[in-house]
Structures are given as structure tokens and as C-alpha cells.
Protein backbone atom coordinates (compact mmCIF):
# COMPACT_ATOMS: atom_id res chain seq x y z
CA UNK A 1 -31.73 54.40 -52.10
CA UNK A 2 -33.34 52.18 -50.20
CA UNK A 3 -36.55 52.44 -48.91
CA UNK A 4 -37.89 52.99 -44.97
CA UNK A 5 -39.95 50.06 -45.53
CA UNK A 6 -37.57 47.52 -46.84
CA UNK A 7 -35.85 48.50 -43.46
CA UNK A 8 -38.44 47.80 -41.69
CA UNK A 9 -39.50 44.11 -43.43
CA UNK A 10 -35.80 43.41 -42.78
CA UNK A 11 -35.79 44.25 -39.16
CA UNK A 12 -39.10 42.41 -38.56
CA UNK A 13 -37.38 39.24 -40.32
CA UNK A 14 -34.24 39.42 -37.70
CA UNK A 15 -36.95 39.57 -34.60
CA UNK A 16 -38.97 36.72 -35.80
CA UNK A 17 -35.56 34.62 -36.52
CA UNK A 18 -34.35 35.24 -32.97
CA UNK A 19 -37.44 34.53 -31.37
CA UNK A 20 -37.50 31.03 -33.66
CA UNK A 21 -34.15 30.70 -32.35
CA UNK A 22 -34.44 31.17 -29.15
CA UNK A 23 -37.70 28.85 -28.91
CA UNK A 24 -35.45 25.92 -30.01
CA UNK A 25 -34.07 23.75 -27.87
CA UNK A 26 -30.67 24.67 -29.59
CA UNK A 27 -30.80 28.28 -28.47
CA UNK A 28 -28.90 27.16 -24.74
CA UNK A 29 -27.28 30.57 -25.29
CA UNK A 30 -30.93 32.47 -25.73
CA UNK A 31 -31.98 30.49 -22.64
CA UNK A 32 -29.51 31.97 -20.35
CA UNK A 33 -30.67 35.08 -21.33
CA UNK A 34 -34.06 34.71 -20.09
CA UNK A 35 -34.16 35.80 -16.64
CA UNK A 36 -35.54 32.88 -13.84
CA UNK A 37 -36.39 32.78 -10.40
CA UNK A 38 -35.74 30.12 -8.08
CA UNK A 39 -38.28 29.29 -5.18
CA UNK A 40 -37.34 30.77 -1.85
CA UNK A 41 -39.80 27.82 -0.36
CA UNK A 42 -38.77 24.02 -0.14
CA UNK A 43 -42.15 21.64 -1.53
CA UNK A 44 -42.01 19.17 1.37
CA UNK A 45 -43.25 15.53 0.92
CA UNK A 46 -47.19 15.13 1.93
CA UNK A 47 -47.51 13.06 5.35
CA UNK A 48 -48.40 9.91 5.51
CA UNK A 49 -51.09 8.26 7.58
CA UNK A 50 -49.75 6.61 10.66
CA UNK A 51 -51.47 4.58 13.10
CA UNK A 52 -51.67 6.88 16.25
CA UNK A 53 -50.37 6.27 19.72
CA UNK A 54 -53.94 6.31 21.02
CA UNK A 55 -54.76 2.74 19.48
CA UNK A 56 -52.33 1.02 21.69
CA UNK A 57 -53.82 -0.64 24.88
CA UNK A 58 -50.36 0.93 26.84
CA UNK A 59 -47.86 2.81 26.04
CA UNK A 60 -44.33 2.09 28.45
CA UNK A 61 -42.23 4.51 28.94
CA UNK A 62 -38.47 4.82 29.64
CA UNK A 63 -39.67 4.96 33.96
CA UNK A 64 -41.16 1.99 33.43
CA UNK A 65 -38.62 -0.33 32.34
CA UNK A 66 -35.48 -0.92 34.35
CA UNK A 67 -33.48 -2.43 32.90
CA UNK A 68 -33.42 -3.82 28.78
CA UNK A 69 -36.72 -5.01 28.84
CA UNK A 70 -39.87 -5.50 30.45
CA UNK A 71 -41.84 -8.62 31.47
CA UNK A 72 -45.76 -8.15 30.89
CA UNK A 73 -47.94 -10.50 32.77
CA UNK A 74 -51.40 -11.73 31.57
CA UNK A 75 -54.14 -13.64 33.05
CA UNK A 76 -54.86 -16.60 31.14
CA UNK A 77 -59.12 -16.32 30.07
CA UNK A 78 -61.13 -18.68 31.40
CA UNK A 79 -59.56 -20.44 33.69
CA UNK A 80 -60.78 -21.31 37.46
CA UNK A 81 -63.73 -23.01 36.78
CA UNK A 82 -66.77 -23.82 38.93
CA UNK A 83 -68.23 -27.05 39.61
CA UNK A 84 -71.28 -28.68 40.94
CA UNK A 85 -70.22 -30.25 44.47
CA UNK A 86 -72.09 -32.80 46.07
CA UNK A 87 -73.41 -32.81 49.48
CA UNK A 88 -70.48 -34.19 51.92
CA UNK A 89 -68.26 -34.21 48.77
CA UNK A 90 -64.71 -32.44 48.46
CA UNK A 91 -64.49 -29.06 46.87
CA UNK A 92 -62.62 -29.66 44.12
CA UNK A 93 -59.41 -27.04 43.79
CA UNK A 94 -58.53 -25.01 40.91
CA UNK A 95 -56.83 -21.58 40.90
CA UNK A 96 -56.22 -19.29 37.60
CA UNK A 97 -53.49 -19.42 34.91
CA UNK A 98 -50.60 -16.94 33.75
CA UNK A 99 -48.78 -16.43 31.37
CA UNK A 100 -45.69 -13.74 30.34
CA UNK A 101 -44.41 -12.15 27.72
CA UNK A 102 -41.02 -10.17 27.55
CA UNK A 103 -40.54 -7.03 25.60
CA UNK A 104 -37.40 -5.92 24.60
CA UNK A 105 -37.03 -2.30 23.15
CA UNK A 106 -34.55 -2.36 19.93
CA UNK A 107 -32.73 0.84 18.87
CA UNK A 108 -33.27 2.49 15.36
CA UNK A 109 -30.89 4.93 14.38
CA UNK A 110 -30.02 7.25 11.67
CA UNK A 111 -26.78 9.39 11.30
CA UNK A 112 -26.71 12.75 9.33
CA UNK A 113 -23.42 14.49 8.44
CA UNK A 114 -23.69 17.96 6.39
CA UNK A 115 -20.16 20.25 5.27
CA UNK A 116 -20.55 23.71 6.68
CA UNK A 117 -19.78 24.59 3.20
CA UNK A 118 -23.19 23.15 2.20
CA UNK A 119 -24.83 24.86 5.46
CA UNK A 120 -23.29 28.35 4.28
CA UNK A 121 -24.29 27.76 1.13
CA UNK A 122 -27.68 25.98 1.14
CA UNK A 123 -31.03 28.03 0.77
CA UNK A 124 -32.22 25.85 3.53
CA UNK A 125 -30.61 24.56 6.91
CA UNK A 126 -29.87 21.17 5.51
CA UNK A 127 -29.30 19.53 9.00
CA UNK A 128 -32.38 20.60 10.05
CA UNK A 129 -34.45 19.68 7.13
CA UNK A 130 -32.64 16.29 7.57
CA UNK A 131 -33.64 16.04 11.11
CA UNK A 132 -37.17 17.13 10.27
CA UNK A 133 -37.28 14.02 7.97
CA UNK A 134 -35.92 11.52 9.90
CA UNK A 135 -38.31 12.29 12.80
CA UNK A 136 -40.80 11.50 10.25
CA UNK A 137 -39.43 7.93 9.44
CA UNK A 138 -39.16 7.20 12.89
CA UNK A 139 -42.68 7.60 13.11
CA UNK A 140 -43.23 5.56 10.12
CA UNK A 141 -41.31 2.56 11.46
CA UNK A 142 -43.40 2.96 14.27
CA UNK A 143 -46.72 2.23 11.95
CA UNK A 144 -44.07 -0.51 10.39
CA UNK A 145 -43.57 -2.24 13.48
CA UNK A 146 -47.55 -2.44 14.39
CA UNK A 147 -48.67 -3.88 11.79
CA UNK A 148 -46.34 -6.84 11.36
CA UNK A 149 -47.36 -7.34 15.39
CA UNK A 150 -50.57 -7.23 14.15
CA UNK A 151 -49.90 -9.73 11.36
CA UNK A 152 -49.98 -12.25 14.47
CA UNK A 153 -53.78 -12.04 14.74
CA UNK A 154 -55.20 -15.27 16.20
CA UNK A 155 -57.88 -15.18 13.23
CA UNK A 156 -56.52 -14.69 9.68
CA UNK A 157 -59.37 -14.96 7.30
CA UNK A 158 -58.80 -15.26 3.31
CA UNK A 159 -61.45 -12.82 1.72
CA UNK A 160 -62.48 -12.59 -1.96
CA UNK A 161 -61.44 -9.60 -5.03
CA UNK A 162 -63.24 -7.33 -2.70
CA UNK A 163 -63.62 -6.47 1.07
CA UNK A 164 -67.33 -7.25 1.85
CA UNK A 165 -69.82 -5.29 4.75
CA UNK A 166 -69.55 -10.18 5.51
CA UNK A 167 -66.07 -9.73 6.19
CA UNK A 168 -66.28 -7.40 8.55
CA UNK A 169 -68.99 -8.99 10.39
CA UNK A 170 -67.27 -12.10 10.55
CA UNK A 171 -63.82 -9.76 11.85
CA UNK A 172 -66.02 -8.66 14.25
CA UNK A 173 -67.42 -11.84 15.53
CA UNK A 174 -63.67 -13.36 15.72
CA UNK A 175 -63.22 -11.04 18.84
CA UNK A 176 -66.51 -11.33 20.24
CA UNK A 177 -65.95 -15.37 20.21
CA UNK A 178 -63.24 -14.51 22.15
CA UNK A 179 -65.50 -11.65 24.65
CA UNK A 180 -63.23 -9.01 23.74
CA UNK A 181 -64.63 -5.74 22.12
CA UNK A 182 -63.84 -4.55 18.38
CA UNK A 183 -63.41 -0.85 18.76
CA UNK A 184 -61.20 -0.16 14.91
CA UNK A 185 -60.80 -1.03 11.89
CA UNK A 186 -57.71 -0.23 9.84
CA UNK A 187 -57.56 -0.80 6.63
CA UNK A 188 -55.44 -0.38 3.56
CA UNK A 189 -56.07 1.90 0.65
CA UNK A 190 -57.43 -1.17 -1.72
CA UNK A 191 -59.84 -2.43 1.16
CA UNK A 192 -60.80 1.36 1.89
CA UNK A 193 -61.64 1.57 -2.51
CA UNK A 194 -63.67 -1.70 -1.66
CA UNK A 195 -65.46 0.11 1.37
CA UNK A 196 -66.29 3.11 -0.78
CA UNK A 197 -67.76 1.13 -3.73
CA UNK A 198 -70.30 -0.96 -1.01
CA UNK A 199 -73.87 1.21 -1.41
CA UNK A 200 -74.85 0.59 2.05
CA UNK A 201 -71.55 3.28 3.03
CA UNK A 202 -71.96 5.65 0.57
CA UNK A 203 -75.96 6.03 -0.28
CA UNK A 204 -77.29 8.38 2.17
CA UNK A 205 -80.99 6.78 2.88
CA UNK A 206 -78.51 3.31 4.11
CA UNK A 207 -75.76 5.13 5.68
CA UNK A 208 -78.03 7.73 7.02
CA UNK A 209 -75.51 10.91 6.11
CA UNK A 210 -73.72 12.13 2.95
CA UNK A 211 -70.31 11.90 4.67
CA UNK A 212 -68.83 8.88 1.94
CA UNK A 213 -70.12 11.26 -0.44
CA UNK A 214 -68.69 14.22 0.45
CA UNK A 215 -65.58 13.32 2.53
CA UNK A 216 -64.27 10.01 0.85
CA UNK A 217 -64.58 8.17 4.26
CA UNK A 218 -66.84 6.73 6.55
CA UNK A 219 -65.41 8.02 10.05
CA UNK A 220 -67.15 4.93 12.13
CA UNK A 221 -68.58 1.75 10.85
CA UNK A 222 -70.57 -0.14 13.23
CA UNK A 223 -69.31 1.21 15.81
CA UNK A 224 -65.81 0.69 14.77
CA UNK A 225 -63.51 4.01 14.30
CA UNK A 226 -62.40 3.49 10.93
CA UNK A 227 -58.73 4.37 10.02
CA UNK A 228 -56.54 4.19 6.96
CA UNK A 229 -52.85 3.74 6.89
CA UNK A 230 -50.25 4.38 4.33
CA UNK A 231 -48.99 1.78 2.16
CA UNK A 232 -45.61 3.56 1.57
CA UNK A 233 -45.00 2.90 5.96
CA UNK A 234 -46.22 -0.91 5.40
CA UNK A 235 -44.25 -3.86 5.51
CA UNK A 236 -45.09 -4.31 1.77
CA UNK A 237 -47.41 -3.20 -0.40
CA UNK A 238 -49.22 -6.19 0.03
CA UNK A 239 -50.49 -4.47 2.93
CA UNK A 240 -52.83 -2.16 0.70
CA UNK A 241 -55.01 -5.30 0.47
CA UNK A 242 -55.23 -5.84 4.49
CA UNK A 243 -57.72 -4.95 6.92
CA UNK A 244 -57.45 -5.73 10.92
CA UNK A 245 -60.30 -5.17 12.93
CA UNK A 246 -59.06 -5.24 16.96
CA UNK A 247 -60.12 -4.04 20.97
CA UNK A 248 -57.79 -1.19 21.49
CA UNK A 249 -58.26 -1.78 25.17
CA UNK A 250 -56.16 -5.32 24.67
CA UNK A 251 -54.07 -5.58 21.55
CA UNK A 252 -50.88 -4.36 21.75
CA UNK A 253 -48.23 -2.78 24.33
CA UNK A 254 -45.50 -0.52 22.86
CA UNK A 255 -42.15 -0.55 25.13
CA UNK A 256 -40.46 2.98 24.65
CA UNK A 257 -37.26 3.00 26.44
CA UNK A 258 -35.46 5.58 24.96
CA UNK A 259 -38.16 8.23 23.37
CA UNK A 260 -37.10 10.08 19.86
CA UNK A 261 -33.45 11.53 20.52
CA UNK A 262 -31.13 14.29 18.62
CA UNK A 263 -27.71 14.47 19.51
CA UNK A 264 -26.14 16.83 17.82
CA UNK A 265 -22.27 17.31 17.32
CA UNK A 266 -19.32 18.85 14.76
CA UNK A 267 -16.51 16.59 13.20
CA UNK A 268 -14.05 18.78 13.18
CA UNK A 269 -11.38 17.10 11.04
CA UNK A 270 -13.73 17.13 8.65
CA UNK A 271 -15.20 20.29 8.94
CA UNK A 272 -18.72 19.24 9.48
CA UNK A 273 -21.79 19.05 11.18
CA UNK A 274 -23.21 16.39 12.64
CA UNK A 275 -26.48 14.94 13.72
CA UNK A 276 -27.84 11.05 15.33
CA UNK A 277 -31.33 10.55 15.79
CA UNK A 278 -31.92 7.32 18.01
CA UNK A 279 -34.69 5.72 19.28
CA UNK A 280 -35.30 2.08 21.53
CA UNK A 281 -39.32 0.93 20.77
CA UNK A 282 -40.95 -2.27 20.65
CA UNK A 283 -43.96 -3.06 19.75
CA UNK A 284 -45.68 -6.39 20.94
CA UNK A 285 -49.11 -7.97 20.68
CA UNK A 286 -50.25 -9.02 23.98
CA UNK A 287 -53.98 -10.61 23.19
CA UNK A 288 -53.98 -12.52 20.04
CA UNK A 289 -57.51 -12.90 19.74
CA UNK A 290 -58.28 -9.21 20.04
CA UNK A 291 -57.22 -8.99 16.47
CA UNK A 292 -58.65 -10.11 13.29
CA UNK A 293 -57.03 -10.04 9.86
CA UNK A 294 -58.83 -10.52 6.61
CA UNK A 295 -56.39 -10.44 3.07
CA UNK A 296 -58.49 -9.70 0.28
CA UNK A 297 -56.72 -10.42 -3.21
């Protein structure tokens, strides 16, 4: 007869093969078993850092242009000059210069088509999580389109491995040359790495605060409003090593003639929903020497 406890060692032995089983990654079967729950909640990409609105010396908008595009006139600096005149002598004539610039808005674009099969079926709206995104890229391109404007600084100056407190001073002295005011600097993440291994931003008895030390950044630098922008809504990635100091008073102009826009529609031969997203911007430096760029390598 056999014995409870042989029964029992026996019974043990099944469990602990079933749970070696099932602990393999051959046990697909023991898998499916084990109960799993999905996340109700969609992990959305972080935001990137854009350059905001507020830097631009003027924003035009759709009232403002007419027609395609928009001529901007500028005053050309120092001209009409002022000259010793003799007694009896002529007064000699001058009068002041102009120049213009046209800006012409493009138009960006994106089209989204979802199956209502995927909108019954979906745990999300899909056209509006779509629509949600491509608002973001819109804004993105926006940052895109600034920077390669400001690529056309009238001072480009090569720096060294590292972005120095000197380069900044010199940035800085570019526009004042030039009587215009330096009011930002924006930099990429490997010149904002530079700024936060430079003692005189991050010990407190130089910078007078704790704020490198306990925040990661340095809010206003000689008097300069400091801002970062995201690599991944750059040009290139070359643009992590960039930093343009500028007067946010003369810059740039951005030309909005048709703001953000959702049309939405269905294709019904294809049984679908339907979404464009449009926009016509421009972005356009108006004062060349309001902007300095220093490349670091």
C-alpha cells in the first residue's frame, strides 16, 4: 500500500515541474494561462523644447498679408550723415537708405486617413491622437524653420571643444558693434553641458544663487534669457553644438498666413475617416547683425 507521504513527495514533484515549465521560455502554452492586463492609458512622447513665439521681433498674421506674401521694409543704419559746412558754402544733400525684403508664407501639410474599423476598435481615438501629434510637428518645424533663418547670422564665429563664458562675450559684442541689444541666448544641449561645467555658472559665491545646482540651468546670463532647444526639431544634430546669441526686438519676422488648420472629412468608398492639417508660415531674418552664431566642435 502505498504510503500518504510518497503521495505527497510525488505531488510536490509535479508542482515544481510545472512551475519549471512554465518559467521556460518554451512553456507559450503556460504563458497564456497567466492572466495580463493591458494599460487603459496611452505613454505619450515627452515634448520637446521649442523656441517660443515671444522671441520673434513680429509675428504677421493672416490680416496682414493680402495677398501671397508680404513686403517688409527696413531702414538702412547709418545712413544720412552730417557734415561740417562752411560759412557761405552749400549744404551738402543726403537723405536715408531702404531696403526690402519679401516674405512668402509656404504651406506644410500632413494627411491622416484611419478605417472606422480601427476607430471602433482602437482603445484610443486614433484620428485624434494623430491630430494631437501632428499639431506637435507643426510646431516643431516651426523651431526648424528659425533656426536655419538664424543660420544667416551676419557673425559666425568658430569656437573651440567647449563653449567658453569668451564666446559669449565676444557673441555679445558682435551685436553691440552693430548698436543692437543681445536680449537671448539659445543654445544646444552640448553648448548648454559646456555652460554647466563653467564654475563661474554653477558655484554659488560666482553665480551668486544655487539655481545651476539645483535646477540644471542658469535662467539669465548676463542679462541674456537663456533658452535651450531640442536637437530632435533641429536641422541636424549638428545643431546640439550651436549657440546664437540675438536682439529679439530685431531678428526675425514670422509671416503666418494661414494659422494651424484641421479639416476634417470621411472617404466614403473607402469607408474611412479622414483628417488634413495645413499650415502657410515663413520665417525670415530681417537684421542680420542682430544675430551671432558661434559652432563649437
Amino acid at each position: 500500500m502505498v504510503s500518504h507521504s510518497f503521495i505527497l513527495i510525488h505531488k510536490m514533484a509535479e508542482m515544481r515541474n510545472i512551475k519549471e515549465l512554465l518559467s521556460t521560455g518554451m512553456a507559450t502554452e503556460g504563458n497564456l494561462l497567466i492572466a495580463k492586463k493591458i494599460l487603459d492609458t496611452l505613454v505619450e512622447e515627452v515634448n520637446k523644447r521649442l523656441i517660443p513665439r515671444t522671441e520673434a521681433a513680429l509675428v504677421i498674421g493672416p490680416s496682414m498679408i493680402p495677398g501671397s506674401s508680404i513686403d517688409v521694409d527696413r531702414e538702412t543704419p547709418n545712413t544720412l550723415s552730417v557734415r561740417e559746412v562752411g560759412e557761405g558754402a552749400d549744404i551738402i544733400l543726403d537723405n536715408q537708405s531702404y531696403t526690402s525684403v519679401n516674405i512668402k508664407p509656404k504651406k506644410y501639410g500632413v494627411g491622416i486617413r484611419i478605417t472606422n474599423e480601427m476607430l471602433e476598435d482602437g482603445k484610443w481615438n486614433l484620428l485624434e491622437r494623430n491630430i494631437m501629434t501632428a499639431a506637435k510637428r507643426f510646431a516643431e518645424n516651426e523651431t526648424n524653420l528659425i533656426l536655419t533663418q538664424l543660420d544667416s547670422a551676419a557673425t559666425v564665429n568658430a569656437g573651440g571643444a567647449a563653449y567658453q563664458v569668451s564666446d559669449l562675450t565676444t557673441q555679445m559684442q558682435d551685436l553691440e558693434d552693430s548698436d543692437y541689444n543681445p536680449t537671448t541666448l539659445l543654445v544646444g544641449n552640448e553648448v548648454l553641458h559646456d555652460l554647466r561645467n563653467i564654475d563661474t555658472f554653477v558655484e554659488a559665491n560666482k553665480l551668486g544663487s544655487r539655481e545651476m545646482l539645483e535646477t540644471g540651468f542658469v535662467g539669465k546670463i548676463y542679462g541674456l534669457n537663456v533658452m535651450r532647444f531640442s536637437t530632435n526639431a533641429a536641422p541636424s544634430s549638428a545643431y546640439s553644438k550651436y549657440a546664437y546669441v540675438f536682439d529679439n526686438t530685431q531678428a526675425y519676422y514670422i509671416a503666418e498666413k494661414r494659422p494651424l488648420t484641421v479639416e476634417r472629412f470621411d472617404l466614403q468608398s473607402n469607408d474611412m475617416k479622414a483628417a488634413t492639417i495645413t499650415q502657410r508660415i515663413a520665417v525670415q531674418i530681417i537684421r542680420t547683425q542682430a544675430v551671432s552664431k558661434t559652432t563649437t566642435e
